[in-house]
C-alpha atoms as a PDB file:
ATOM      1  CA  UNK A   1       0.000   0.000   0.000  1.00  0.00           C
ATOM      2  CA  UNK A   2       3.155   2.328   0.832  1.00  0.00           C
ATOM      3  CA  UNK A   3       4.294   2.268  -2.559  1.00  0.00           C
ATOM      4  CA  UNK A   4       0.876   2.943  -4.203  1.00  0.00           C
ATOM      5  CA  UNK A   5       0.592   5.694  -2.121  1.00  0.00           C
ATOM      6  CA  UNK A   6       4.032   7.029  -2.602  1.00  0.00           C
ATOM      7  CA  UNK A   7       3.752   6.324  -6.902  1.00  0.00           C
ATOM      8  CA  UNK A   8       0.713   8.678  -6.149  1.00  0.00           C
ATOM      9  CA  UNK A   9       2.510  11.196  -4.345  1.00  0.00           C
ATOM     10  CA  UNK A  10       5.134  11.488  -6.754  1.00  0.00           C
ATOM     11  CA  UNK A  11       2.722  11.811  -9.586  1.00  0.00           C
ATOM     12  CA  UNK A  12       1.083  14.471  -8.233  1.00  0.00           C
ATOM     13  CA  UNK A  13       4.362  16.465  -7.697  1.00  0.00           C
ATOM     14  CA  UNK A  14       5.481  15.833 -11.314  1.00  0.00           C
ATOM     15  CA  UNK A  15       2.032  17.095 -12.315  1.00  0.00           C
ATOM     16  CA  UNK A  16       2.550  20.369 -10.161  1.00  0.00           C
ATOM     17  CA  UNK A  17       5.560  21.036 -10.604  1.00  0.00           C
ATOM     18  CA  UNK A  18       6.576  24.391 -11.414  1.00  0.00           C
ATOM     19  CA  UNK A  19       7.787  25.119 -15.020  1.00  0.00           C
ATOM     20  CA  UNK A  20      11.017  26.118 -15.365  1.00  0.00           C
ATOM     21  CA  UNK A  21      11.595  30.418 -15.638  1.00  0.00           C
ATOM     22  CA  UNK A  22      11.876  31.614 -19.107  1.00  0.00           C
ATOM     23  CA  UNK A  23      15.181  33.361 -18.173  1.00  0.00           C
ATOM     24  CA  UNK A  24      16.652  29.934 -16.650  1.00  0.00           C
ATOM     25  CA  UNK A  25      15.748  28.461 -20.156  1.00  0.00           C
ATOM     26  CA  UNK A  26      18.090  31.437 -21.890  1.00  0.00           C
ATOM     27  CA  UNK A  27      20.554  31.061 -19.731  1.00  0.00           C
ATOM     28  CA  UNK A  28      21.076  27.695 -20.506  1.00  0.00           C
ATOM     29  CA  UNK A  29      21.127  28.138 -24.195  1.00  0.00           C
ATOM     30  CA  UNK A  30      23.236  30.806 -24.006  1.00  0.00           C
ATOM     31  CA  UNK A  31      25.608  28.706 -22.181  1.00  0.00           C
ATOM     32  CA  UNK A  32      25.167  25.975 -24.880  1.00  0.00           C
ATOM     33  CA  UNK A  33      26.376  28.194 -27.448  1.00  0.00           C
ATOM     34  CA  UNK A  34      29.530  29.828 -25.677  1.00  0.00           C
ATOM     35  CA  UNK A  35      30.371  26.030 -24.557  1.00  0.00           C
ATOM     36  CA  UNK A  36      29.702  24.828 -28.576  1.00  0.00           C
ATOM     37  CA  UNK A  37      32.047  27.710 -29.788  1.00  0.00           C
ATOM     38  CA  UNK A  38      34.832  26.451 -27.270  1.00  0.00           C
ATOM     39  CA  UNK A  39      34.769  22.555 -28.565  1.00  0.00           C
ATOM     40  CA  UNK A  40      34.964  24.062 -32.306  1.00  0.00           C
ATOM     41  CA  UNK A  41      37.628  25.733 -31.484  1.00  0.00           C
ATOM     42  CA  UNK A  42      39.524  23.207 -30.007  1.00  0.00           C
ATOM     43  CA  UNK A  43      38.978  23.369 -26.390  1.00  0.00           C
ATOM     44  CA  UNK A  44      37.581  21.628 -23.363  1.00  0.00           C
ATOM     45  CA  UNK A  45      34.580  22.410 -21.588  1.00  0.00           C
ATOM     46  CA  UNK A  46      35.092  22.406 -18.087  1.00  0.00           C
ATOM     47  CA  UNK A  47      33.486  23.452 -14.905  1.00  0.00           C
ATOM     48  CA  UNK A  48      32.909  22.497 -10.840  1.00  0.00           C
ATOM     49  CA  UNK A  49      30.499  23.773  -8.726  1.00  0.00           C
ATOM     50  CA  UNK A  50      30.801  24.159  -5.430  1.00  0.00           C
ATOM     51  CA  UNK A  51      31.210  21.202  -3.380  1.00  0.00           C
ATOM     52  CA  UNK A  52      31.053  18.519  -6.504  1.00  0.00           C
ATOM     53  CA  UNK A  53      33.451  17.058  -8.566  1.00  0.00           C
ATOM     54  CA  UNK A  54      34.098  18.889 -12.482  1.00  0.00           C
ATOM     55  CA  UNK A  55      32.098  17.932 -15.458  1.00  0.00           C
ATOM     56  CA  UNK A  56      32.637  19.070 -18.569  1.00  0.00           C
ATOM     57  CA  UNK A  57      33.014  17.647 -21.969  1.00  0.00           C
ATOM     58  CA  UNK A  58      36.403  17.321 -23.598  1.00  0.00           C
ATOM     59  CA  UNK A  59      37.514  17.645 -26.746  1.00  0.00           C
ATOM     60  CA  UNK A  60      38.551  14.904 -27.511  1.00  0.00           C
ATOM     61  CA  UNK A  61      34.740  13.127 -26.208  1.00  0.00           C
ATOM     62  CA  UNK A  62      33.418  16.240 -28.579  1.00  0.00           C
ATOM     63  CA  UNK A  63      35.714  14.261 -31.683  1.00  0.00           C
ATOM     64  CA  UNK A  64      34.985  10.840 -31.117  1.00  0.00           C
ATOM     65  CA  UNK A  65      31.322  12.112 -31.509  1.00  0.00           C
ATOM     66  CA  UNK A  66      31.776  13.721 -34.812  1.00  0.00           C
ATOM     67  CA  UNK A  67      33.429  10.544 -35.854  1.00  0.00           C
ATOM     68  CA  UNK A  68      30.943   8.644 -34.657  1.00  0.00           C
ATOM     69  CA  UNK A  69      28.462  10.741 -37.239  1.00  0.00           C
ATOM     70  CA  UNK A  70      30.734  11.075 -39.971  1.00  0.00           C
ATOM     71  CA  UNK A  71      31.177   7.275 -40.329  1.00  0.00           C
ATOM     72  CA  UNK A  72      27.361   7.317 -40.567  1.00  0.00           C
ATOM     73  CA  UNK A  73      27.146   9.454 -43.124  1.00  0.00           C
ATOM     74  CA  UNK A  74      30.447   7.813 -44.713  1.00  0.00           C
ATOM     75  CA  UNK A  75      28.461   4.813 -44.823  1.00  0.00           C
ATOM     76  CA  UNK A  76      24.999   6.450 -45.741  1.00  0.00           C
ATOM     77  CA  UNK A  77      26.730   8.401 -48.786  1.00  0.00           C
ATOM     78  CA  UNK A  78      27.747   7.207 -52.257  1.00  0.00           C
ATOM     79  CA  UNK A  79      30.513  10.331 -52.368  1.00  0.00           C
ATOM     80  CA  UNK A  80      31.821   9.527 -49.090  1.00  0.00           C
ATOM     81  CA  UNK A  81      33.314   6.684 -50.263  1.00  0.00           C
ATOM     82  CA  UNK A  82      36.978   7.899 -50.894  1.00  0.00           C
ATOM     83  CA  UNK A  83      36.096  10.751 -48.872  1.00  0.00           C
ATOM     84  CA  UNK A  84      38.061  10.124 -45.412  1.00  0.00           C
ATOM     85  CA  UNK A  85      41.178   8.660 -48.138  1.00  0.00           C
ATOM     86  CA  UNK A  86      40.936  12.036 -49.771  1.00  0.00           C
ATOM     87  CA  UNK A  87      40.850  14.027 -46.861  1.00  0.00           C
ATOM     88  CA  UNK A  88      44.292  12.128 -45.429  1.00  0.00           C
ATOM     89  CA  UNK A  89      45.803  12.884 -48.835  1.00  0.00           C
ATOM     90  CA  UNK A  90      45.457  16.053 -48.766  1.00  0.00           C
ATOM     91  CA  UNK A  91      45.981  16.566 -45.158  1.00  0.00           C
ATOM     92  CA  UNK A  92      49.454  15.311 -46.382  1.00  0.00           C
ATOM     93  CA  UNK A  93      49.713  17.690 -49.550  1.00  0.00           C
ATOM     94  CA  UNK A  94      48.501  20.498 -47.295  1.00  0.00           C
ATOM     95  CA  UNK A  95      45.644  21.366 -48.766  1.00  0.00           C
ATOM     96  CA  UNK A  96      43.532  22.839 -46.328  1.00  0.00           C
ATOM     97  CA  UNK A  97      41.154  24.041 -49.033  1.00  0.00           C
ATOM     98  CA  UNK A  98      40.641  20.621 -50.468  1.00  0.00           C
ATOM     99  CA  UNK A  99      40.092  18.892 -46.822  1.00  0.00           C
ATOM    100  CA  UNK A 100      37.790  21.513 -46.485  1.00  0.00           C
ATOM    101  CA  UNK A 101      35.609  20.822 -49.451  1.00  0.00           C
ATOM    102  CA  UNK A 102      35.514  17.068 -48.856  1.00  0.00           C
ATOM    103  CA  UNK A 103      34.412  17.239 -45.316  1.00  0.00           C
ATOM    104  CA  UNK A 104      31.709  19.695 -47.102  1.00  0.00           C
ATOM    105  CA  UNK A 105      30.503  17.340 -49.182  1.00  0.00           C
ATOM    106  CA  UNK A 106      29.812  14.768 -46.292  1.00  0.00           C
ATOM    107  CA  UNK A 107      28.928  17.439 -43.526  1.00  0.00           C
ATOM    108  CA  UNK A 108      26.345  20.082 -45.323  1.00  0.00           C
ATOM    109  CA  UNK A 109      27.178  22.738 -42.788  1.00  0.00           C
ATOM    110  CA  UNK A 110      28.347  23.575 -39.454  1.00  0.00           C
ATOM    111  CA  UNK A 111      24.972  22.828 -37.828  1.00  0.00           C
ATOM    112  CA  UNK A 112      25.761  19.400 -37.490  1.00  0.00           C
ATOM    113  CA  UNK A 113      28.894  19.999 -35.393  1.00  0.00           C
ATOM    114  CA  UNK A 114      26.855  22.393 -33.555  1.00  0.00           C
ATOM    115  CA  UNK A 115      23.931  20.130 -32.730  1.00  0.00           C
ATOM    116  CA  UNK A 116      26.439  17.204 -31.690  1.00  0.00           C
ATOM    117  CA  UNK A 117      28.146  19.541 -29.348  1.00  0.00           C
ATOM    118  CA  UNK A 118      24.503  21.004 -28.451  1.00  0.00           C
ATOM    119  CA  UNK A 119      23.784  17.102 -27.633  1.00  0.00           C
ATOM    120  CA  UNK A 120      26.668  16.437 -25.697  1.00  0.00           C
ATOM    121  CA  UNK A 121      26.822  19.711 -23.661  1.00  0.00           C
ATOM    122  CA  UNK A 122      22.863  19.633 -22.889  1.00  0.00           C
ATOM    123  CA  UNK A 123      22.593  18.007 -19.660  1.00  0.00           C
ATOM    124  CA  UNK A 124      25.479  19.807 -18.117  1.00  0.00           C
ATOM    125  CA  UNK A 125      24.098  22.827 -19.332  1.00  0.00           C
ATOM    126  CA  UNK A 126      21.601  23.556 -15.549  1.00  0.00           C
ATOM    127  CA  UNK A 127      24.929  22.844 -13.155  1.00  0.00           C
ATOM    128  CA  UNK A 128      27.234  25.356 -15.497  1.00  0.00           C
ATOM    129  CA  UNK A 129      24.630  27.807 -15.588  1.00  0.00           C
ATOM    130  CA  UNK A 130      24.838  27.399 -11.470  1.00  0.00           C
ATOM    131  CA  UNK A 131      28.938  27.155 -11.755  1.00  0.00           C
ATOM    132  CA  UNK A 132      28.952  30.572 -13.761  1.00  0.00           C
ATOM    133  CA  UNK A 133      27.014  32.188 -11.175  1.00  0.00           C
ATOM    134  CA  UNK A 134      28.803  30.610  -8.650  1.00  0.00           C
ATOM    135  CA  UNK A 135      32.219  31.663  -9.725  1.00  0.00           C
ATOM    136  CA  UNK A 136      30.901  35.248 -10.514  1.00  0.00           C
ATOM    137  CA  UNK A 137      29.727  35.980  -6.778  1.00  0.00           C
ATOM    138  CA  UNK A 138      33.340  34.474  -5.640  1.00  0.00           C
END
């Protein structure tokens, strides 16, 4: 009967719950966005707040995840075929330009590498939000 009653309980408090503020909501996606431009640019994300241990997401967690979704679309994509042998090659010509336009071909834009970083940094995005503010009033 205790655990009928306390299923109950907690259903009610997940139905009345309060919504989360609008400006808590920005926040977060603000911090989503600085946090995205510092894995494309080639740098951890990493924070602690008080009294817990640091999360974060690397950058090298942030790579293995875009290889994880460029083999997909390797695999899904007729021109991706030769693509990652291309890109090597030219990688070892030095042709930025060319590695460029290959990884074009497979990745349409940016918004991919943005919404696997958006992905990965989502559920830390509440406690950095707190970090932030905890680091500011220190």
């Amino acid at each position: 009967m205790n655990a009928a009653l306390q299923l109950h309980r907690n259903q009610f408090d997940y139905d009345n719950r309060e919504p989360v503020p609008l400006e808590d909501c920005e926040a977060e996606r603000i911090w989503i966005e600085n946090a995205t431009h510092d894995l494309l640019r080639g740098a951890d994300v990493r924070f602690q707040r008080a009294d817990q241990k640091a999360q974060g997401v690397t950058y090298e967690q942030f790579a293995t995840a875009v290889d994880e979704r460029l083999s997909a679309l390797l695999i899904e994509s007729v021109e991706g075929a030769s693509a990652l042998g291309r890109m090597y090659l030219a990688a070892r010509r030095g042709s930025i330009n060319e590695c460029k336009s290959i990884v074009a071909e497979i990745l349409s834009d940016d918004q991919v590498l943005r919404d696997i970083a958006a992905t990965l940094l989502s559920p830390l995005a509440a406690d950095g939000v707190i970090a932030d503010a905890e680091d500011a009033e220190s």
